[in-house]
Protein backbone atom coordinates (compact mmCIF):
# COMPACT_ATOMS: atom_id res chain seq x y z
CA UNK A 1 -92.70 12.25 135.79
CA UNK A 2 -91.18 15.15 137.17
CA UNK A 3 -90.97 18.93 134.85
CA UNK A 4 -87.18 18.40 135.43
CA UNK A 5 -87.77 15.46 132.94
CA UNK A 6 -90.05 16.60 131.08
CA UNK A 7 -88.47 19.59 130.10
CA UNK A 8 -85.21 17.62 129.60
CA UNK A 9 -86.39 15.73 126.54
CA UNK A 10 -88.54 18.28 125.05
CA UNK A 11 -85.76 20.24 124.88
CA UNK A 12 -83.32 17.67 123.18
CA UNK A 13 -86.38 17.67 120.90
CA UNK A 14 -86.21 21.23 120.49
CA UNK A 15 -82.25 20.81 120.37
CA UNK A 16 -81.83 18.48 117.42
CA UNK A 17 -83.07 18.54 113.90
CA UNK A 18 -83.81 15.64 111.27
CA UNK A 19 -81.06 16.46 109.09
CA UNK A 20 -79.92 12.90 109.39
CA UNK A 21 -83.46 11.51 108.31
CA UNK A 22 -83.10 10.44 104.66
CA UNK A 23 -86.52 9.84 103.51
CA UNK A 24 -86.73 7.71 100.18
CA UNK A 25 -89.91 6.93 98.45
CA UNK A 26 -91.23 3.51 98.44
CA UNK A 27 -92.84 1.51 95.48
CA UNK A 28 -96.77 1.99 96.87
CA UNK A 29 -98.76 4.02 95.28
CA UNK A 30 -101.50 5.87 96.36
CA UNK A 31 -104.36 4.58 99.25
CA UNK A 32 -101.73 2.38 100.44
CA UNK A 33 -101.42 1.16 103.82
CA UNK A 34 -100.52 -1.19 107.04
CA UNK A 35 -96.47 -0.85 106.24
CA UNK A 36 -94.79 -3.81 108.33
CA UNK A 37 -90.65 -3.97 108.61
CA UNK A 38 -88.56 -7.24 108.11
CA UNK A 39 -84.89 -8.24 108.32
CA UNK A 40 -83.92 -11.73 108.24
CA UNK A 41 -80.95 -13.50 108.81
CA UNK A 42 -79.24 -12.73 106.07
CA UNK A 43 -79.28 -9.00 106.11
CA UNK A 44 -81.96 -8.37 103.46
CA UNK A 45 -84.36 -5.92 104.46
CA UNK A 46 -88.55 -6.05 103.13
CA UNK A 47 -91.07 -3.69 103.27
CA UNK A 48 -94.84 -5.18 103.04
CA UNK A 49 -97.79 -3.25 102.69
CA UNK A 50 -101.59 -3.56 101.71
CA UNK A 51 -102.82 -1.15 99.03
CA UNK A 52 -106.42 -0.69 98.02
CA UNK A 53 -108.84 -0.21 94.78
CA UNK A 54 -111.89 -0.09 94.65
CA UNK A 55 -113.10 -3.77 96.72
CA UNK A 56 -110.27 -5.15 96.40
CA UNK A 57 -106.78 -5.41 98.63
CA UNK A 58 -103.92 -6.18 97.51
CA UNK A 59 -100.77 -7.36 99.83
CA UNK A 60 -97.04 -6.82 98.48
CA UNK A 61 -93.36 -6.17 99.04
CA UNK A 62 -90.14 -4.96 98.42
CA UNK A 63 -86.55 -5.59 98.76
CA UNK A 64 -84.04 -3.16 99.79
CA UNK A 65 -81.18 -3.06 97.26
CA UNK A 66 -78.64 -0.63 96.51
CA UNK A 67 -80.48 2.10 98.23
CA UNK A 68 -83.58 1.84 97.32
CA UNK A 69 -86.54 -0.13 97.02
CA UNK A 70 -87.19 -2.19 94.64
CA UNK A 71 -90.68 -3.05 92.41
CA UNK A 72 -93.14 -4.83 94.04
CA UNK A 73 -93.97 -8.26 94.48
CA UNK A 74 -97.66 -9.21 94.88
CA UNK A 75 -98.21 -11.53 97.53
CA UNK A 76 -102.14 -11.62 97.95
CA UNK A 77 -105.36 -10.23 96.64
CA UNK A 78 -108.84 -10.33 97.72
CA UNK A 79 -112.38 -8.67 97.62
CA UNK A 80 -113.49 -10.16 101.10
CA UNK A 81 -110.36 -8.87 103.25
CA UNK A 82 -110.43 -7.55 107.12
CA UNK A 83 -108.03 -4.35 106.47
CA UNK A 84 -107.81 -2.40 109.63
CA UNK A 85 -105.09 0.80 110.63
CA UNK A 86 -104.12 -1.47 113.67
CA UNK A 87 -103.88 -5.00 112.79
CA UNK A 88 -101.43 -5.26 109.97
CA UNK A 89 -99.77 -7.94 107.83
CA UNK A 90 -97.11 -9.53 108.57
CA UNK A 91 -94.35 -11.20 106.02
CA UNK A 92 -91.09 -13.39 107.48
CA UNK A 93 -88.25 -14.72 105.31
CA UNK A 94 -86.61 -17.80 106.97
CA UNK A 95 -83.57 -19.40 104.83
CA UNK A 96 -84.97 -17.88 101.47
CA UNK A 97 -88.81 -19.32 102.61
CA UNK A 98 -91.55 -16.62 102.45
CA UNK A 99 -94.53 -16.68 104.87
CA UNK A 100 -97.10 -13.72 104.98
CA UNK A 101 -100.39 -13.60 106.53
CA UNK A 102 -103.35 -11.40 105.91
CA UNK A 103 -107.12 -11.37 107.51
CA UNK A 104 -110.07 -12.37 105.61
CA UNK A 105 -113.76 -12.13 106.70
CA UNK A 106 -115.39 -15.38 107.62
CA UNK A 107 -118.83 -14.09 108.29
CA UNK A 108 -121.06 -11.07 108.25
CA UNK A 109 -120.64 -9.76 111.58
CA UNK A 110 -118.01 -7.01 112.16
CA UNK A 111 -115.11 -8.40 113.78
CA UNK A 112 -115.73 -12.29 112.12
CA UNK A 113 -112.05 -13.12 110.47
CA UNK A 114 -109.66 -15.65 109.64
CA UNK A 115 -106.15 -15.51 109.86
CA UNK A 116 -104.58 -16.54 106.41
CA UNK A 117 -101.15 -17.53 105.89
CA UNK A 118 -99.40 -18.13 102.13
CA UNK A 119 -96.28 -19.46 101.61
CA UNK A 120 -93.74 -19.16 98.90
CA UNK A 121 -89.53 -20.66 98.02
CA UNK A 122 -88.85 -17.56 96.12
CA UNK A 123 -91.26 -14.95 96.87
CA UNK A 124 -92.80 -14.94 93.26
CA UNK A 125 -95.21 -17.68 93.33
CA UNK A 126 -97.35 -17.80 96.37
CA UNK A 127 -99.49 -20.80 97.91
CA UNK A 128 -103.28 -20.87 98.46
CA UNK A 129 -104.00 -19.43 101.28
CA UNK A 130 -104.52 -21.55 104.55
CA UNK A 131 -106.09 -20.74 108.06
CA UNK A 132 -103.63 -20.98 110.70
CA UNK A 133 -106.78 -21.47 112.94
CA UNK A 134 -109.37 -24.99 112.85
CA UNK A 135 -111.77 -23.83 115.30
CA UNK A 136 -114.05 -22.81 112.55
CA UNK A 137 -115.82 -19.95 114.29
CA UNK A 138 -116.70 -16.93 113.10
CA UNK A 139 -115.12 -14.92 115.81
CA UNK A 140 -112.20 -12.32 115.75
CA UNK A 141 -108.51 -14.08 114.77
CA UNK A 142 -106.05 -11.64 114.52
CA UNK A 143 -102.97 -9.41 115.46
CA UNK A 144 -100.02 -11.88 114.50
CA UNK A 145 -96.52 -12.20 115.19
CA UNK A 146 -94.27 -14.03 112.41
CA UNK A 147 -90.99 -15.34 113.53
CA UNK A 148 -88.59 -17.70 111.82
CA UNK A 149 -87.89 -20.59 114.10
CA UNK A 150 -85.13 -23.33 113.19
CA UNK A 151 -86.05 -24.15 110.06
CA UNK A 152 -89.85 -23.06 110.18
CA UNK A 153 -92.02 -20.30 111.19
CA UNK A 154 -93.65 -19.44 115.06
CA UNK A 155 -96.80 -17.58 114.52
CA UNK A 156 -98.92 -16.00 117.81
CA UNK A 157 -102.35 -14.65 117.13
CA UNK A 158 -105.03 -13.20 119.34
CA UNK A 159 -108.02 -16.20 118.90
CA UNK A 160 -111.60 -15.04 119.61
CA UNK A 161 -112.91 -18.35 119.49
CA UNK A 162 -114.57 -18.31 122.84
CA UNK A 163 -115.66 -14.88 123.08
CA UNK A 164 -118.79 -15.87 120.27
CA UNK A 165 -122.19 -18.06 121.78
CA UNK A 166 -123.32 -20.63 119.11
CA UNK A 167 -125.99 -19.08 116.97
CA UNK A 168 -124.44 -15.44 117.69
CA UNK A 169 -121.58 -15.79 115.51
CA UNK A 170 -122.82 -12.48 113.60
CA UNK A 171 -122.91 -10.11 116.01
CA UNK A 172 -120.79 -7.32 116.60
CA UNK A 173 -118.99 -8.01 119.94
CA UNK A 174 -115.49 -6.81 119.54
CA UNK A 175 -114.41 -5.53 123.13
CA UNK A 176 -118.35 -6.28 124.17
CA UNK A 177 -117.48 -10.22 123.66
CA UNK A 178 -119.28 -12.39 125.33
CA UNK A 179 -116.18 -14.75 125.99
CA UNK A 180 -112.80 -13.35 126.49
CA UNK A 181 -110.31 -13.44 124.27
CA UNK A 182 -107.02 -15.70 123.87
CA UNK A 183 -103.60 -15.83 122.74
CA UNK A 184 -102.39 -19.42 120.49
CA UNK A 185 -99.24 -19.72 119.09
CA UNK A 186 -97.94 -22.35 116.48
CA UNK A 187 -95.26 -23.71 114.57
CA UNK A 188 -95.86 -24.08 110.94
CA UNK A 189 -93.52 -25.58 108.31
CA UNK A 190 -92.45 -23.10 105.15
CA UNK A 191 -95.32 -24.76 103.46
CA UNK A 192 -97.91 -23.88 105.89
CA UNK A 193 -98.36 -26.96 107.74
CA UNK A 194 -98.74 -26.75 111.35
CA UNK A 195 -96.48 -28.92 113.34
CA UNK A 196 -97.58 -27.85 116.67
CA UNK A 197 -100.09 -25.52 118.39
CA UNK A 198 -100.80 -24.27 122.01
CA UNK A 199 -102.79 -22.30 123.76
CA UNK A 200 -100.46 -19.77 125.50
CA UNK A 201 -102.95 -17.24 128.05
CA UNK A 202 -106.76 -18.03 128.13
CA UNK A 203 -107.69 -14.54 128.97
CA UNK A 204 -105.77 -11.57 127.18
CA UNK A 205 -106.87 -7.98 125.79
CA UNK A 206 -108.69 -7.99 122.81
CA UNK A 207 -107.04 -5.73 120.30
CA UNK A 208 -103.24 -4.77 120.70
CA UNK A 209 -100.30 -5.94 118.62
CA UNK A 210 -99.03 -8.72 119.46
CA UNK A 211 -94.91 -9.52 119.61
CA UNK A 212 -92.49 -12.21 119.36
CA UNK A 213 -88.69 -12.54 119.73
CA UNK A 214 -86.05 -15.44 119.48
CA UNK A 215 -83.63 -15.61 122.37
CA UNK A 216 -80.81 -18.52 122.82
CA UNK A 217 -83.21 -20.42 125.47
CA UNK A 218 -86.18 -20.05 123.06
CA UNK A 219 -89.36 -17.67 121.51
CA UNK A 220 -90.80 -15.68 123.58
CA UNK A 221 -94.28 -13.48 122.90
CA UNK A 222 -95.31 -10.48 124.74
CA UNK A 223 -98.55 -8.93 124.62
CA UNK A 224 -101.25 -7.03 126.72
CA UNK A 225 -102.89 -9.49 129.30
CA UNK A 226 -106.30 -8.92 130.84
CA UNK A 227 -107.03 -9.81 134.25
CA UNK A 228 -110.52 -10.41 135.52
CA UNK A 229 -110.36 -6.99 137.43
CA UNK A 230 -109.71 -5.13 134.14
CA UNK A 231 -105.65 -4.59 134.65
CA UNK A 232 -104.17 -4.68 131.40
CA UNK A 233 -100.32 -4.85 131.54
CA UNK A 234 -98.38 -6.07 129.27
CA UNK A 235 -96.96 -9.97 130.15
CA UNK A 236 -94.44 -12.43 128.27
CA UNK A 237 -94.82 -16.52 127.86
CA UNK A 238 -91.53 -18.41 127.29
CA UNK A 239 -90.96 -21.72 125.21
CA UNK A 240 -88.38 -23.44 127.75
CA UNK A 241 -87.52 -26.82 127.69
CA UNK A 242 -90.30 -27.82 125.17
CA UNK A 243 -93.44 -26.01 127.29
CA UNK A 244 -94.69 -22.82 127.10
CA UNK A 245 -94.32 -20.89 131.22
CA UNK A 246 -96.98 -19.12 132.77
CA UNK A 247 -97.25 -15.89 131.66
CA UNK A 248 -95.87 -13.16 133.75
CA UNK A 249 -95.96 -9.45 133.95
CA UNK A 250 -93.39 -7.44 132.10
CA UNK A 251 -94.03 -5.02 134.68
CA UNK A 252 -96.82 -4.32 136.93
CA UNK A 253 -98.06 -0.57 135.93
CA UNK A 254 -101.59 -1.88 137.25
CA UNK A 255 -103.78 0.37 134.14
CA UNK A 256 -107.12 0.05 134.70
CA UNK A 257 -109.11 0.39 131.46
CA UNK A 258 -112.13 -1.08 130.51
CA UNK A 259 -111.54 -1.16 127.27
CA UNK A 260 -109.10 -1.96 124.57
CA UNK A 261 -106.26 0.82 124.10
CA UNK A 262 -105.47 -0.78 120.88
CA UNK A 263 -101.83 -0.21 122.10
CA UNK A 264 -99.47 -3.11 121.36
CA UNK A 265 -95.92 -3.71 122.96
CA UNK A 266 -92.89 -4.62 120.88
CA UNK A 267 -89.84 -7.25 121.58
CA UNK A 268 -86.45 -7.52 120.25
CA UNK A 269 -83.64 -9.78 121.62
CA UNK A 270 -79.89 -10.73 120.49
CA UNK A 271 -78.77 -13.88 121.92
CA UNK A 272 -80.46 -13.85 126.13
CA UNK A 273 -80.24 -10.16 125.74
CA UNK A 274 -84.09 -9.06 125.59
CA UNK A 275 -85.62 -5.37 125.35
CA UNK A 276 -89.62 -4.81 125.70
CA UNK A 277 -91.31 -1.38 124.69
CA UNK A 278 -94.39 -0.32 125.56
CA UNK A 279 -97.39 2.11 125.99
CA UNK A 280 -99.54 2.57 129.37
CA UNK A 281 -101.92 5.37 130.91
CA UNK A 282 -102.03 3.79 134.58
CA UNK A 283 -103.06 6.75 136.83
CA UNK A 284 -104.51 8.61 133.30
CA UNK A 285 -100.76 9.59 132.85
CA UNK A 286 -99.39 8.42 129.37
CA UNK A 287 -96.44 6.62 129.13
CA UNK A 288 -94.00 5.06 126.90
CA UNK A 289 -91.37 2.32 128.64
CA UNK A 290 -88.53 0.58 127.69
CA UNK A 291 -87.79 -2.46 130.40
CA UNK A 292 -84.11 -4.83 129.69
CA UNK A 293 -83.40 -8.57 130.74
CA UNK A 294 -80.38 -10.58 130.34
CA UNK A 295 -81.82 -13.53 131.19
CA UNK A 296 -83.95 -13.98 128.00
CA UNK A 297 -87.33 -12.72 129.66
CA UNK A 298 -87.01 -14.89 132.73
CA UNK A 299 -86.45 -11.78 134.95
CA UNK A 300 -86.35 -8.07 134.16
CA UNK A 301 -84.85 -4.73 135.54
CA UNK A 302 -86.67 -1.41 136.02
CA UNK A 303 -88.32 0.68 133.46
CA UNK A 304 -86.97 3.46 131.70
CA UNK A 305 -89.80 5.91 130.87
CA UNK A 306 -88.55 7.97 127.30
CA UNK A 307 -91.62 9.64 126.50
CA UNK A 308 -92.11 13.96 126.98
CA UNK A 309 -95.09 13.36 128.88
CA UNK A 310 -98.04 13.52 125.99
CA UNK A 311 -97.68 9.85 124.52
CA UNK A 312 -99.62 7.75 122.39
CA UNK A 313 -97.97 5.07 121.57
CA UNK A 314 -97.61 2.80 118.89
CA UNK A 315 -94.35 1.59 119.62
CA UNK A 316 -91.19 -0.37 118.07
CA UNK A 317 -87.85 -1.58 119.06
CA UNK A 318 -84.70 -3.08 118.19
CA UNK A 319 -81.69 -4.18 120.53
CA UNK A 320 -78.54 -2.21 118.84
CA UNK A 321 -75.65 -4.28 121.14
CA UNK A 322 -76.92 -3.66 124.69
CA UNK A 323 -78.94 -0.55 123.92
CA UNK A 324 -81.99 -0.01 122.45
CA UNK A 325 -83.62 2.12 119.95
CA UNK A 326 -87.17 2.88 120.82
CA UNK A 327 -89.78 4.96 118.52
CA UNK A 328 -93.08 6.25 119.57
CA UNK A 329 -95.48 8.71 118.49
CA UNK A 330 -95.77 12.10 120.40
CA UNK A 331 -97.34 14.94 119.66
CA UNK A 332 -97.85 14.74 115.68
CA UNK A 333 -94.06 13.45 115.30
CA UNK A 334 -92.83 9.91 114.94
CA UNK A 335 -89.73 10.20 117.61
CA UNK A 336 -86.98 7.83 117.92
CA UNK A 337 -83.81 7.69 121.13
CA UNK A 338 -81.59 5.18 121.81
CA UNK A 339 -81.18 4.23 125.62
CA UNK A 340 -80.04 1.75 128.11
CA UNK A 341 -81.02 -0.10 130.59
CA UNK A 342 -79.45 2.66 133.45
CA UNK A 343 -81.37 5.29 131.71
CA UNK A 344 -78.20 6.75 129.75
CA UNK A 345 -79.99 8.01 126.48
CA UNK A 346 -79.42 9.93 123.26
CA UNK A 347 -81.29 13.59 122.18
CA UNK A 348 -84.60 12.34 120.70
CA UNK A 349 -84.61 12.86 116.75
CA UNK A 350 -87.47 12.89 114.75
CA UNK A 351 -88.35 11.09 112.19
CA UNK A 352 -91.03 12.36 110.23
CA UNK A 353 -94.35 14.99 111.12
CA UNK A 354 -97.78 12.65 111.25
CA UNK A 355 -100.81 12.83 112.19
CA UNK A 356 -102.48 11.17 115.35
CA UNK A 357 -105.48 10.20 113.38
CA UNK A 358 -105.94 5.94 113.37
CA UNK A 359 -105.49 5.81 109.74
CA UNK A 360 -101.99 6.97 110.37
CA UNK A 361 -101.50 3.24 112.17
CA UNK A 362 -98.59 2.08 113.51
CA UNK A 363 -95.04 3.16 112.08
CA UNK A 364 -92.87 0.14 111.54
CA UNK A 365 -89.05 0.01 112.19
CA UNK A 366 -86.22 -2.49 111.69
CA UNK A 367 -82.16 -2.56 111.68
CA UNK A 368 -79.62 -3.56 109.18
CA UNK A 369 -76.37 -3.12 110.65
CA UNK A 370 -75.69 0.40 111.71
CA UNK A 371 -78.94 1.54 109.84
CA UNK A 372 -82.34 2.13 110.70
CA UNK A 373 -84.89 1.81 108.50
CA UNK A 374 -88.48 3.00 109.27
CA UNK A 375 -92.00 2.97 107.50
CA UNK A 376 -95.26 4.89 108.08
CA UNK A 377 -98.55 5.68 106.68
CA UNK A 378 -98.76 8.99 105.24
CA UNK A 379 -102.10 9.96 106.71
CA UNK A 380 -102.25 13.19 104.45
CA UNK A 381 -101.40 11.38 100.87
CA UNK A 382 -102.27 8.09 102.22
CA UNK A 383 -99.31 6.43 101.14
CA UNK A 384 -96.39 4.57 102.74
CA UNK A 385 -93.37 6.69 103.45
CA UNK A 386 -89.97 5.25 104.47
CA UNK A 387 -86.67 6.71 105.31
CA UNK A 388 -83.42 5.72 106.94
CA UNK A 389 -81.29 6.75 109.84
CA UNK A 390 -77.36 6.06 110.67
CA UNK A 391 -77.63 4.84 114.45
CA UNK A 392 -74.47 6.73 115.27
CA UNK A 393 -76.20 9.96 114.71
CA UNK A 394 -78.14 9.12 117.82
């Protein structure tokens, strides 16, 4: 990046204040965490987040209505529950159906969960709980995408089921696995039964978000691959013509890393329009990139790097009519810039102060017509914060 740039967008940071941030308080109370952003189709915006007493973890939501939240639902509650600042539920509304999904510990080792999904027709009363997964291991499941689908649900998750030995189901592998990890993906009806499931990359990174999108040819999910010489960019498989493609690379920044970055990418996608975010520290420079395709994933452009040059991260995006609005975290501030695919880009506003710390996770973000809406994890109160942002005042 050159100090031209650099200097550039620190100083539209420098130039522009958060005036136009409206923060408004959310319905979670206090050690709350692991926000997650919805809209569905109908314009109806939900905020889910897990909150915590004593042993037990709780999972709820909230509607947006008439500006401002309203009280919370309870979807979930349990005393065995994986809750960890990077792999968050999820909760997706298709035609008034509810899904949500949260992780619960199958064995005694570390990283041994099971990804749960409940269903509900109103959002009040919630199904038992089912495993999305039938491999019955006690390996890592986790990191899901939730995506309504026709008239049913797609769900992705990262499957450890062949990173585990028999007899060492216990142990404490995480990124040491044995086996390497996998991505699955399948369809489930809105009362949790599973219509169809796939194996979509045998070999992928073991902890970052994953992300799905619904373009007119089909779903798409994007994630961080893994290759056997420890490149770890981030790829998308398409569903086309009933089969899932071979995954290819988003774009080839060739990081090295032998280890997890914990560092997710995000999709969005209107029609074959498609934008993917993401973070990378090829060459131990930080990065955070925006990439376009109008062909629904099949091809894509050149980056667009939007970062100031100190990075970490933790991504969203949302496709605003050909643009797209991008948020990161950089230097203690949750930022947020609208750009396109030539690079033509708005002053960078901020959104709120935060710490870098894990616990502050991964601040969410989602659109209802010309507003943004965002949610993050107070790291200092340790409580969910939300607030909202006109997109013409990018």
């Amino acid at each position: 990046m050159s100090r031209f740039f650099v200097l550039l967008v620190l100083l539209t940071i420098v130039g522009c204040t958060s005036k136009d941030v409206v923060e408004v308080s959310t319905p979670a109370v206090a050690e709350s965490a692991e926000p997650f952003l919805f809209t569905d189709e109908a314009g109806q915006v939900y905020l889910s987040w897990i909150e915590k007493l004593d042993t037990i973890s709780t999972l709820k939501f909230s509607k947006w209505n008439n500006g401002s939240w309203s009280a919370p639902n309870l979807i979930a509650a349990g005393n065995n529950w994986f809750v960890n600042w990077a792999d968050y539920p999820m909760l997706a509304v298709n035609k008034e159906k509810f899904v949500a999904h949260f992780l619960a510990k199958s064995g005694d080792g570390k990283f041994t969960y099971d990804v749960n999904l409940t269903t509900s027709n109103d959002g009040i009363t919630w199904n038992k709980p089912v495993v999305i997964h039938d491999d019955q291991k006690q390996a890592e499941h986790g990191f899901v995408s939730l995506l309504p689908y026709g008239d049913n649900f797609l769900v992705a998750w990262l499957d450890g089921r062949n990173t585990v030995m028999e007899g060492m189901e216990n142990m404490d592998h995480h990124d040491g696995h044995h086996g390497v990890m996998t991505l699955r993906a399948a369809v489930v009806d809105p009362s949790g039964n599973k219509l169809n499931e796939w194996e979509l990359d045998s070999r992928t990174c073991d902890c970052c978000q994953t992300a799905a999108a619904l373009t007119s040819t089909g779903p798409v999910v994007v994630y961080r691959d893994r290759s056997e010489q420890e490149v770890r960019d981030v790829s998308i498989t398409r569903f086309v013509d009933g089969a899932w493609t071979v995954p290819q690379s988003v774009y080839a920044d060739n990081w090295k890393i032998a280890g997890c970055p914990v560092n997710g990418p995000r999709v969005d996608a209107n029609g074959n329009n498609l934008v993917v975010a993401w973070f990378t520290s090829a060459g131990n420079e930080p990065a955070v990139r925006v990439i376009f395709s109008q062909d629904g994933g099949a091809s894509f452009g050149r980056p667009v790097r939007v970062d100031a040059g100190n990075p970490i991260g933790h991504v969203d995006v949302v496709l605003v009519n050909d643009d797209a609005v991008v948020s990161w975290m950089e230097t203690g501030s949750i930022n947020v810039m609208r750009i396109n695919k030539d690079g033509i880009r708005s002053n960078v506003k901020q959104i709120a102060t935060t710490s870098e710390a894990r616990s502050s996770g991964f601040p969410q973000m989602t659109r209802l017509n010309n507003q943004l809406f965002f949610a993050w994890t107070d790291d200092e109160t340790k409580m969910i914060k939300s607030a909202i942002l006109d997109i013409d005042k990018l």
